[in-house]
PDB file of N, CA and C in Angstrom:
ATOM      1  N   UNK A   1       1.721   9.549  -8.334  1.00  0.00           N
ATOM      2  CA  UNK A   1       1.801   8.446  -7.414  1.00  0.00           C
ATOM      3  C   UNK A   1       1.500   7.154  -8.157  1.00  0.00           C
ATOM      4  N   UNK A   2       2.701   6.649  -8.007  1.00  0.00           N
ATOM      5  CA  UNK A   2       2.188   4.881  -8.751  1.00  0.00           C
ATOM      6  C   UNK A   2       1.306   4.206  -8.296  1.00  0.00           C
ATOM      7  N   UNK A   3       0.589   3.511  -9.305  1.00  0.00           N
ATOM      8  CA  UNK A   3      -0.437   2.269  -8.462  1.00  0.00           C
ATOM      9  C   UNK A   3       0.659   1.058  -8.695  1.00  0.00           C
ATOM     10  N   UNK A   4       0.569   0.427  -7.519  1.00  0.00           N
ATOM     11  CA  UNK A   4       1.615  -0.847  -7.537  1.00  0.00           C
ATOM     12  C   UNK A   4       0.456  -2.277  -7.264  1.00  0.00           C
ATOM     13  N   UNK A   5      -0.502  -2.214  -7.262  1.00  0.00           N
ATOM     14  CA  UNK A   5      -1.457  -2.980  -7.270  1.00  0.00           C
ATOM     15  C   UNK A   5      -2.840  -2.715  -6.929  1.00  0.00           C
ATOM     16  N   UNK A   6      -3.931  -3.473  -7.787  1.00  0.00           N
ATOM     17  CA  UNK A   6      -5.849  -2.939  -7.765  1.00  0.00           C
ATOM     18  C   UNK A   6      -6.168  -4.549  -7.577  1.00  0.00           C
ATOM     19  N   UNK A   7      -6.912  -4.521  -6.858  1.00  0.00           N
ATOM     20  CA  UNK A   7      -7.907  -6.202  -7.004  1.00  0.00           C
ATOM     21  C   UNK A   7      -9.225  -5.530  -5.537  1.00  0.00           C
ATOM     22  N   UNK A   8     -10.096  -5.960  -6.573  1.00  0.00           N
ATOM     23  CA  UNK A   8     -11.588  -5.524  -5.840  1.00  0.00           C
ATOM     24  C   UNK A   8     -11.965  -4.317  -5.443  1.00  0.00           C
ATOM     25  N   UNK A   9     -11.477  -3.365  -6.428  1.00  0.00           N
ATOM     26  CA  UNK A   9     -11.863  -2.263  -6.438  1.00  0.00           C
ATOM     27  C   UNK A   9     -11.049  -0.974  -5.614  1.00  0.00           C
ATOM     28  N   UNK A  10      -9.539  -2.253  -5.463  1.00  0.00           N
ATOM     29  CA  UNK A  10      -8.761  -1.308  -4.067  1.00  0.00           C
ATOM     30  C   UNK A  10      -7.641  -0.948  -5.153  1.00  0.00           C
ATOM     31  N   UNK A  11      -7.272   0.352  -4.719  1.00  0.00           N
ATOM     32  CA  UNK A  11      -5.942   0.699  -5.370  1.00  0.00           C
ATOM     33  C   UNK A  11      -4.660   1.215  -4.536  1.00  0.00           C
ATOM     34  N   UNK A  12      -3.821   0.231  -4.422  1.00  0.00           N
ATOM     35  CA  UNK A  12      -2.290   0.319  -3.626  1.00  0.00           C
ATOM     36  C   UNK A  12      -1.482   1.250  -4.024  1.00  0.00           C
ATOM     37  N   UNK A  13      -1.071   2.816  -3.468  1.00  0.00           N
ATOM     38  CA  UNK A  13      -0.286   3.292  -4.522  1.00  0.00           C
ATOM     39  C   UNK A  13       1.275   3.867  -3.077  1.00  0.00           C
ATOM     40  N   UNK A  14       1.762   4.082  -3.418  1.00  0.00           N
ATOM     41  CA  UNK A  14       3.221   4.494  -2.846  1.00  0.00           C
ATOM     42  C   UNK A  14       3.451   6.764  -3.710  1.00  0.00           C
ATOM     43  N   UNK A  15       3.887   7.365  -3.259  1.00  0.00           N
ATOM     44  CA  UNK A  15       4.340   8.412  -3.490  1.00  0.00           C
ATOM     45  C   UNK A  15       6.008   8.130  -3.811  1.00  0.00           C
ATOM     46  N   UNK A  16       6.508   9.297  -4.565  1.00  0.00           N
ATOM     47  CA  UNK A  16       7.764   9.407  -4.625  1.00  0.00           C
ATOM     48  C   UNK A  16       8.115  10.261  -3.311  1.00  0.00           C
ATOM     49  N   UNK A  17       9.599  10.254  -2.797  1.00  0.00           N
ATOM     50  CA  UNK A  17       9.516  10.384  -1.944  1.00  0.00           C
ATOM     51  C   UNK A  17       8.857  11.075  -0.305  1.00  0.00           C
ATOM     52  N   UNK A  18       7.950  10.393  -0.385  1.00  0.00           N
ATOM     53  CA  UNK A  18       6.948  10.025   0.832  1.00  0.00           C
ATOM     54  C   UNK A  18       7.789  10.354   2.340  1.00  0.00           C
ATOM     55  N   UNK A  19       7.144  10.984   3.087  1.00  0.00           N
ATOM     56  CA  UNK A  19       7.587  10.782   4.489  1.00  0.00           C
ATOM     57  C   UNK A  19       7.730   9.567   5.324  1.00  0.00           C
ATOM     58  N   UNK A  20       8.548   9.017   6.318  1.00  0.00           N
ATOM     59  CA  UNK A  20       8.677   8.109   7.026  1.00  0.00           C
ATOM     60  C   UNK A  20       7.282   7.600   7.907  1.00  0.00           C
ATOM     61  N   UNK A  21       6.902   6.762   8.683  1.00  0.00           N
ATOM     62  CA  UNK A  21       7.368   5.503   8.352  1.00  0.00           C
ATOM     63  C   UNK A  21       6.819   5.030   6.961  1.00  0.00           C
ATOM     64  N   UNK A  22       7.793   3.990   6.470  1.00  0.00           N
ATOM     65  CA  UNK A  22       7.384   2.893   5.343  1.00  0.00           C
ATOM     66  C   UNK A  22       6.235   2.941   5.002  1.00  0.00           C
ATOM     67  N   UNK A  23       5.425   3.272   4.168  1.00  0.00           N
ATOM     68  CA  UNK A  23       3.724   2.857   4.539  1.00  0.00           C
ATOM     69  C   UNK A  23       3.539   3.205   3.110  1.00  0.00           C
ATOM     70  N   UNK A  24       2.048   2.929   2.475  1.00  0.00           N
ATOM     71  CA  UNK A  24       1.362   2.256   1.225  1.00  0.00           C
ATOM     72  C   UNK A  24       0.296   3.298   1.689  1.00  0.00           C
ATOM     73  N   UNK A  25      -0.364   3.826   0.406  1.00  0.00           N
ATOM     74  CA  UNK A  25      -1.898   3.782   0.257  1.00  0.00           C
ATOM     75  C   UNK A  25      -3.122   3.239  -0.171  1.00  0.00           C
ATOM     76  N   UNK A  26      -3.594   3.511   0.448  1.00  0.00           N
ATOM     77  CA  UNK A  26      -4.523   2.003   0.369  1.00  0.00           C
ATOM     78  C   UNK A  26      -6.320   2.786  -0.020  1.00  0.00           C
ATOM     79  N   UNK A  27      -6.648   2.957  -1.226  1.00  0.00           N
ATOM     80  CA  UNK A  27      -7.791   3.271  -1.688  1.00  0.00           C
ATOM     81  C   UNK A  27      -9.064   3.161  -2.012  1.00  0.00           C
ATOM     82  N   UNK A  28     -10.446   3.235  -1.547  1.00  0.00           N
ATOM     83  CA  UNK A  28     -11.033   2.175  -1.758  1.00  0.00           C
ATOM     84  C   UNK A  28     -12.475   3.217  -1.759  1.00  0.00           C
ATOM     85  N   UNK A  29     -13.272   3.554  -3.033  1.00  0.00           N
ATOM     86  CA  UNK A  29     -13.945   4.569  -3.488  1.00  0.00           C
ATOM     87  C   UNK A  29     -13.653   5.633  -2.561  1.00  0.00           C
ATOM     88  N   UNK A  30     -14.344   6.557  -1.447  1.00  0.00           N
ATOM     89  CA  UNK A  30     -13.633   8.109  -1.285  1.00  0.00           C
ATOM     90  C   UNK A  30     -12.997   7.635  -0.095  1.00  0.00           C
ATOM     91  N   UNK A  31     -12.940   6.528   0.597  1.00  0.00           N
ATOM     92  CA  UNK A  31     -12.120   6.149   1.307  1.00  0.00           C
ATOM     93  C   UNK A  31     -10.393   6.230   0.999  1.00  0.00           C
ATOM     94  N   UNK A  32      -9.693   6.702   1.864  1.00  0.00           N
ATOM     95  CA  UNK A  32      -8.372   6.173   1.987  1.00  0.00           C
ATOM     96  C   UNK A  32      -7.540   5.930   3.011  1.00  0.00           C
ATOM     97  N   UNK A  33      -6.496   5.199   3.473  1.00  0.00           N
ATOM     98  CA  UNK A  33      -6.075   4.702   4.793  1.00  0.00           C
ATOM     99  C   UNK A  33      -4.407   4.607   4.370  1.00  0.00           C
ATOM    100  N   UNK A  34      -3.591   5.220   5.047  1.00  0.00           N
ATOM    101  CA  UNK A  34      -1.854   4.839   4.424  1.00  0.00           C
ATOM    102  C   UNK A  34      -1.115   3.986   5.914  1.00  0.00           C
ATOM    103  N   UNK A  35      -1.152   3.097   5.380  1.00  0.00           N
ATOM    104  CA  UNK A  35      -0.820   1.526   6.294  1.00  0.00           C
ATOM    105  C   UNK A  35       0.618   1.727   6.215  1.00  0.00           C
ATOM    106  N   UNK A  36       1.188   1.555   7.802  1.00  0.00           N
ATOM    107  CA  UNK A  36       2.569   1.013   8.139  1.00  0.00           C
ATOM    108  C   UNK A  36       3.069  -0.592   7.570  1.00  0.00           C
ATOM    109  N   UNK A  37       3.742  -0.178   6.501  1.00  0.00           N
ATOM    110  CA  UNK A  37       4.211  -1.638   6.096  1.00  0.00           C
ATOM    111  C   UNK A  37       5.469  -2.737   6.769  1.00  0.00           C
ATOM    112  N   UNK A  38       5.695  -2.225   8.068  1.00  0.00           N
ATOM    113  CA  UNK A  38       6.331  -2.639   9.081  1.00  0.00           C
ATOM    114  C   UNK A  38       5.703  -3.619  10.324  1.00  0.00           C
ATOM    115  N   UNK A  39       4.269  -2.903  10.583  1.00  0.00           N
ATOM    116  CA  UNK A  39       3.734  -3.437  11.573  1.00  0.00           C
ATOM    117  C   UNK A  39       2.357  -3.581  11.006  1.00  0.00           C
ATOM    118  N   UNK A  40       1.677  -2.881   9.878  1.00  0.00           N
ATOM    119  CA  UNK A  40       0.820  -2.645   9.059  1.00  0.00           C
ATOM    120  C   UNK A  40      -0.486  -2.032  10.159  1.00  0.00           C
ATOM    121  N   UNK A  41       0.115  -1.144  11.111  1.00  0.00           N
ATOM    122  CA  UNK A  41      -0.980  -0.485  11.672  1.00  0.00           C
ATOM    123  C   UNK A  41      -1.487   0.702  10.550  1.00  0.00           C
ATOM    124  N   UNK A  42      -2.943   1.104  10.679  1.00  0.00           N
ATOM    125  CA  UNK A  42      -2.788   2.661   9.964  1.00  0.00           C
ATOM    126  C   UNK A  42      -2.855   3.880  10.955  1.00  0.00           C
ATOM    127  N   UNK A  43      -1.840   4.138   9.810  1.00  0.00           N
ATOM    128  CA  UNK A  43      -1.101   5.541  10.188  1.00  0.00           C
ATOM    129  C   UNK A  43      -2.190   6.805  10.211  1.00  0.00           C
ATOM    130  N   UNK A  44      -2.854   6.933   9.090  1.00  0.00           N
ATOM    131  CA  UNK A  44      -4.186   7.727   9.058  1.00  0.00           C
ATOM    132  C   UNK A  44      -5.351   7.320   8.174  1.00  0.00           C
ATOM    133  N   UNK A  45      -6.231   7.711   8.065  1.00  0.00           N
ATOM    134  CA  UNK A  45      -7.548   7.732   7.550  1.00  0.00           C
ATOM    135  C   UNK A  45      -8.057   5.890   7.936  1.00  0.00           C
ATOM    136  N   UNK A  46      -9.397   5.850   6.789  1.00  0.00           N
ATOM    137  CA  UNK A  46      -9.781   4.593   7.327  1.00  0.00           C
ATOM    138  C   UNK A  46     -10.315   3.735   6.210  1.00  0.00           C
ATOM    139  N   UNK A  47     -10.666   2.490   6.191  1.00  0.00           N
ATOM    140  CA  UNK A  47     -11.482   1.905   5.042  1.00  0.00           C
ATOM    141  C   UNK A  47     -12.734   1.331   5.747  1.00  0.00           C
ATOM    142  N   UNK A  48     -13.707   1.224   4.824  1.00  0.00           N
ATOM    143  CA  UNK A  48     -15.116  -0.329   5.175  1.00  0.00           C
ATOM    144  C   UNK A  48     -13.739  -1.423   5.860  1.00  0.00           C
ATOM    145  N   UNK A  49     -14.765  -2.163   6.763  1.00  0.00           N
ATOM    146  CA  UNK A  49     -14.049  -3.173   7.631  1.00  0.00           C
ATOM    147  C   UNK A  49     -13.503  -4.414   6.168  1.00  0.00           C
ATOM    148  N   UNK A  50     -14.592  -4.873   5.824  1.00  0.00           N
ATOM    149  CA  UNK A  50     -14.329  -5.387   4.748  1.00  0.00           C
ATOM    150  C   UNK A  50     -13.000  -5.406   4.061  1.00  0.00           C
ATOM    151  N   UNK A  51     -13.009  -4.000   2.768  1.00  0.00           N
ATOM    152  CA  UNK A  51     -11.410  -3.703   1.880  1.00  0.00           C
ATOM    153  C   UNK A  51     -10.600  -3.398   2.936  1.00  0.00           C
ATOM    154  N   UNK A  52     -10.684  -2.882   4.300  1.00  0.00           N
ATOM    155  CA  UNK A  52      -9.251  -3.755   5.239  1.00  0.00           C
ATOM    156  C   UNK A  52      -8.926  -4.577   5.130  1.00  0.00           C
ATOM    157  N   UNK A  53      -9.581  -5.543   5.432  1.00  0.00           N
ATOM    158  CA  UNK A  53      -9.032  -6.958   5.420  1.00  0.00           C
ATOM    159  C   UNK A  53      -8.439  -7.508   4.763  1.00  0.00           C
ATOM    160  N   UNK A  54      -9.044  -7.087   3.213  1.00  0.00           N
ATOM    161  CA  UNK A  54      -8.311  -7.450   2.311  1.00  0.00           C
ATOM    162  C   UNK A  54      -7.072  -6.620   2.129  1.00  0.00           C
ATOM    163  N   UNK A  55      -7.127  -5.581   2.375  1.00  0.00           N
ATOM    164  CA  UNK A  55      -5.543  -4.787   1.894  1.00  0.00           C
ATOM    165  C   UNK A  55      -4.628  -5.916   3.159  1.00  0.00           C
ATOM    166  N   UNK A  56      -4.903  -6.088   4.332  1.00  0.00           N
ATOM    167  CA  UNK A  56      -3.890  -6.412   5.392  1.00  0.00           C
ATOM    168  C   UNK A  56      -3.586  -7.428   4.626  1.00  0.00           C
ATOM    169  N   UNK A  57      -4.691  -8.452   4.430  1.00  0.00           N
ATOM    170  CA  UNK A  57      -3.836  -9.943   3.941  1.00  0.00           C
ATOM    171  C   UNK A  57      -3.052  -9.891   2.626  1.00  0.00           C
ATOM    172  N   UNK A  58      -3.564  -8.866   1.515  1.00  0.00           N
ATOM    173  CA  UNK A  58      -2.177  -8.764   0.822  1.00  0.00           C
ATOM    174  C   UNK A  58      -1.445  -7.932   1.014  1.00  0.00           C
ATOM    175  N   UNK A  59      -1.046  -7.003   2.347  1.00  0.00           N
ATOM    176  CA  UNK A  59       0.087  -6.517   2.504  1.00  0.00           C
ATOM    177  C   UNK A  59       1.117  -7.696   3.105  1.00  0.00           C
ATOM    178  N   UNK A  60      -0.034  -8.656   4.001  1.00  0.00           N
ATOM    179  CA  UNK A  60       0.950  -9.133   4.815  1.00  0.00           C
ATOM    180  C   UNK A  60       1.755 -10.303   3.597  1.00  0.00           C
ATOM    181  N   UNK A  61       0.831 -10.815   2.704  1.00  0.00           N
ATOM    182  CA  UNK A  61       1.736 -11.848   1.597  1.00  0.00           C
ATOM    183  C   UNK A  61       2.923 -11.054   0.850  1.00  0.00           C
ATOM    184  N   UNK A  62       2.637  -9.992   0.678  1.00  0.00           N
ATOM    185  CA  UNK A  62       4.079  -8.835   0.444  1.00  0.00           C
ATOM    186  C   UNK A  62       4.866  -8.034   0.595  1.00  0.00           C
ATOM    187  N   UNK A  63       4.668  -8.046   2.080  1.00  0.00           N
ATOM    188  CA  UNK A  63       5.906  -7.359   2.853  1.00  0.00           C
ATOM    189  C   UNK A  63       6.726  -6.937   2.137  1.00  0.00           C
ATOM    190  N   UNK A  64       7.832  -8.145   1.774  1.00  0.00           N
ATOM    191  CA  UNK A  64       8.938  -7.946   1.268  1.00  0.00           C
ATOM    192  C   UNK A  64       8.943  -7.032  -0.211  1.00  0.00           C
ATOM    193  N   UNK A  65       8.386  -7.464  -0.816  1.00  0.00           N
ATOM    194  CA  UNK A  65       7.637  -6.769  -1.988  1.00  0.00           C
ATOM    195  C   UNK A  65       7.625  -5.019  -1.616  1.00  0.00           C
ATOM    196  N   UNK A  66       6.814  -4.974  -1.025  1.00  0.00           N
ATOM    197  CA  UNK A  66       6.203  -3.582  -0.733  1.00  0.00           C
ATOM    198  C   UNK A  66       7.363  -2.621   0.153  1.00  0.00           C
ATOM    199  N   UNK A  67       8.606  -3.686   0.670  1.00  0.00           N
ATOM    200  CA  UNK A  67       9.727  -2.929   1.380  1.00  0.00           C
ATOM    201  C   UNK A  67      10.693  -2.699   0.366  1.00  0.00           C
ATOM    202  N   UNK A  68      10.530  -3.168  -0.721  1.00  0.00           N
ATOM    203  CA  UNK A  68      11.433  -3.162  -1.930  1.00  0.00           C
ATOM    204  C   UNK A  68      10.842  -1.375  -2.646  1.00  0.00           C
ATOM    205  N   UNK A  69       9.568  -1.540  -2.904  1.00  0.00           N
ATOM    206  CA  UNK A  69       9.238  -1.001  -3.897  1.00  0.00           C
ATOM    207  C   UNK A  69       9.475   0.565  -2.622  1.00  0.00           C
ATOM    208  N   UNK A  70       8.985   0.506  -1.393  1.00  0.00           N
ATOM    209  CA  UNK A  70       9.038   1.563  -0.942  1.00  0.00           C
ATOM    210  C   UNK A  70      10.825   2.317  -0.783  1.00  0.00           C
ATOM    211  N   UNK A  71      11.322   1.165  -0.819  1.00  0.00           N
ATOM    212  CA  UNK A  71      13.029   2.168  -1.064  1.00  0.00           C
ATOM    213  C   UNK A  71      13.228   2.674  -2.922  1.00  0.00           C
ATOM    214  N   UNK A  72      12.637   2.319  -3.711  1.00  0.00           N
ATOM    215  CA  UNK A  72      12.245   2.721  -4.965  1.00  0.00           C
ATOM    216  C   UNK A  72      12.228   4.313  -4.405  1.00  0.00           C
ATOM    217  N   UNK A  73      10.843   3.715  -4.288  1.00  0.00           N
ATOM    218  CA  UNK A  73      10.632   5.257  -4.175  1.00  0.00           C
ATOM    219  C   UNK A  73      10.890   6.770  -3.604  1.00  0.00           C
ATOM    220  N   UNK A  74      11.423   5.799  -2.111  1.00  0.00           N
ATOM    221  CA  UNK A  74      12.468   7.364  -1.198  1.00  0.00           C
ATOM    222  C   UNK A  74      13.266   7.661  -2.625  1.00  0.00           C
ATOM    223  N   UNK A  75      13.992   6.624  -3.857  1.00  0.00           N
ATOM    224  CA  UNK A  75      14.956   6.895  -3.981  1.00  0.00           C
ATOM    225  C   UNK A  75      14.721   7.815  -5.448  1.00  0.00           C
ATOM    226  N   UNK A  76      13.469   8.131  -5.751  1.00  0.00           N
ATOM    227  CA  UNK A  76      12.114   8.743  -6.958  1.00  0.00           C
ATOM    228  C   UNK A  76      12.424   7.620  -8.127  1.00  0.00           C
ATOM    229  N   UNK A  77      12.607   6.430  -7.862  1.00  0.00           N
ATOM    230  CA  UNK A  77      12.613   5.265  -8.382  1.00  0.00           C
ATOM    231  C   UNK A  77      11.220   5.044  -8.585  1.00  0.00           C
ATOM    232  N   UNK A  78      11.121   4.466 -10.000  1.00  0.00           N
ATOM    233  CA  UNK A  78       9.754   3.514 -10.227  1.00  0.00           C
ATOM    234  C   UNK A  78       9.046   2.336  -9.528  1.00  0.00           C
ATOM    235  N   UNK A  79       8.432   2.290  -8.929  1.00  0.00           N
ATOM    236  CA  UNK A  79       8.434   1.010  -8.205  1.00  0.00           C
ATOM    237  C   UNK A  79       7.870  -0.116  -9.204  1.00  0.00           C
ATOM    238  N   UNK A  80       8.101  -1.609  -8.517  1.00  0.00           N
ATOM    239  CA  UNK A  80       7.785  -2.599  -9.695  1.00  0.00           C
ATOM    240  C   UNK A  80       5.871  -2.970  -9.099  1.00  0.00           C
ATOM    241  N   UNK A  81       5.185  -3.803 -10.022  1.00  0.00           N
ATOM    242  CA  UNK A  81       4.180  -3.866  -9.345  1.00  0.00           C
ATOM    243  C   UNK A  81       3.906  -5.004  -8.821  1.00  0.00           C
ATOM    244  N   UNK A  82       2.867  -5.129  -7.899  1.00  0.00           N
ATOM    245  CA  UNK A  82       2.844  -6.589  -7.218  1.00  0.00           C
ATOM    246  C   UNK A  82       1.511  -6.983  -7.477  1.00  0.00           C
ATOM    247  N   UNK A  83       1.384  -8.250  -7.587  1.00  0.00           N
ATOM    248  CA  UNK A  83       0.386  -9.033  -8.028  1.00  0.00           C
ATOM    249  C   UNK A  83      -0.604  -9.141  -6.952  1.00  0.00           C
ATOM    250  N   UNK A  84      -2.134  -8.839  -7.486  1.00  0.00           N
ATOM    251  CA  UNK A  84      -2.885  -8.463  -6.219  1.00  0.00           C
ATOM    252  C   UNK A  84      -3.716  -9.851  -5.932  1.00  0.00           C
ATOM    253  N   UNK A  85      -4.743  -9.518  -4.970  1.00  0.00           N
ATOM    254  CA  UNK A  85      -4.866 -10.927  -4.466  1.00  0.00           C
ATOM    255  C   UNK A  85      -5.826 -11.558  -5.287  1.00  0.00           C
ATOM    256  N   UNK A  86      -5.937 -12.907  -5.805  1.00  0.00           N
ATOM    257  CA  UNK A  86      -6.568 -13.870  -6.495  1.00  0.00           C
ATOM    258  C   UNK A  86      -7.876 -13.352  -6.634  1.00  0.00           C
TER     259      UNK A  86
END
């Protein structure tokens, strides 16, 4: 599973082809949560309120990004990586 972006200890990763809907994993020490990158509800598990927040606001600055990289990957394409937040 690629990491497509880490900032503050979070790690963003995508599977090769992954089940529907669209969605990211979102990592954060034994925590993990795999976010709808459509509506960015989560789909399962959970994080500290905190590294939520931060995953939402850089999912939401890369939508487009993260809808790119996730057809990558249905397609067992590499995904590219995205620049995490400041």
């Amino acid at each position: 599973m690629p990491t497509i972006s880490r900032f503050y200890g979070i790690l963003i990763q995508m599977y090769f082809g992954d089940h529907v809907p669209p969605h990211f994993h979102a990592l954060y020490a034994e925590f993990e949560a795999l976010i709808d990158i459509r509506t960015f509800e989560v789909i399962q598990g959970d994080l500290p309120d905190r590294a939520m927040a931060l995953v939402l606001e850089w999912a939401r600055e890369h939508r487009d990004e993260l809808i790119k990289d996730w057809e990558l990957c249905v397609q067992n394409q590499m995904p590219m990586k995205i620049l995490p937040l400041p």
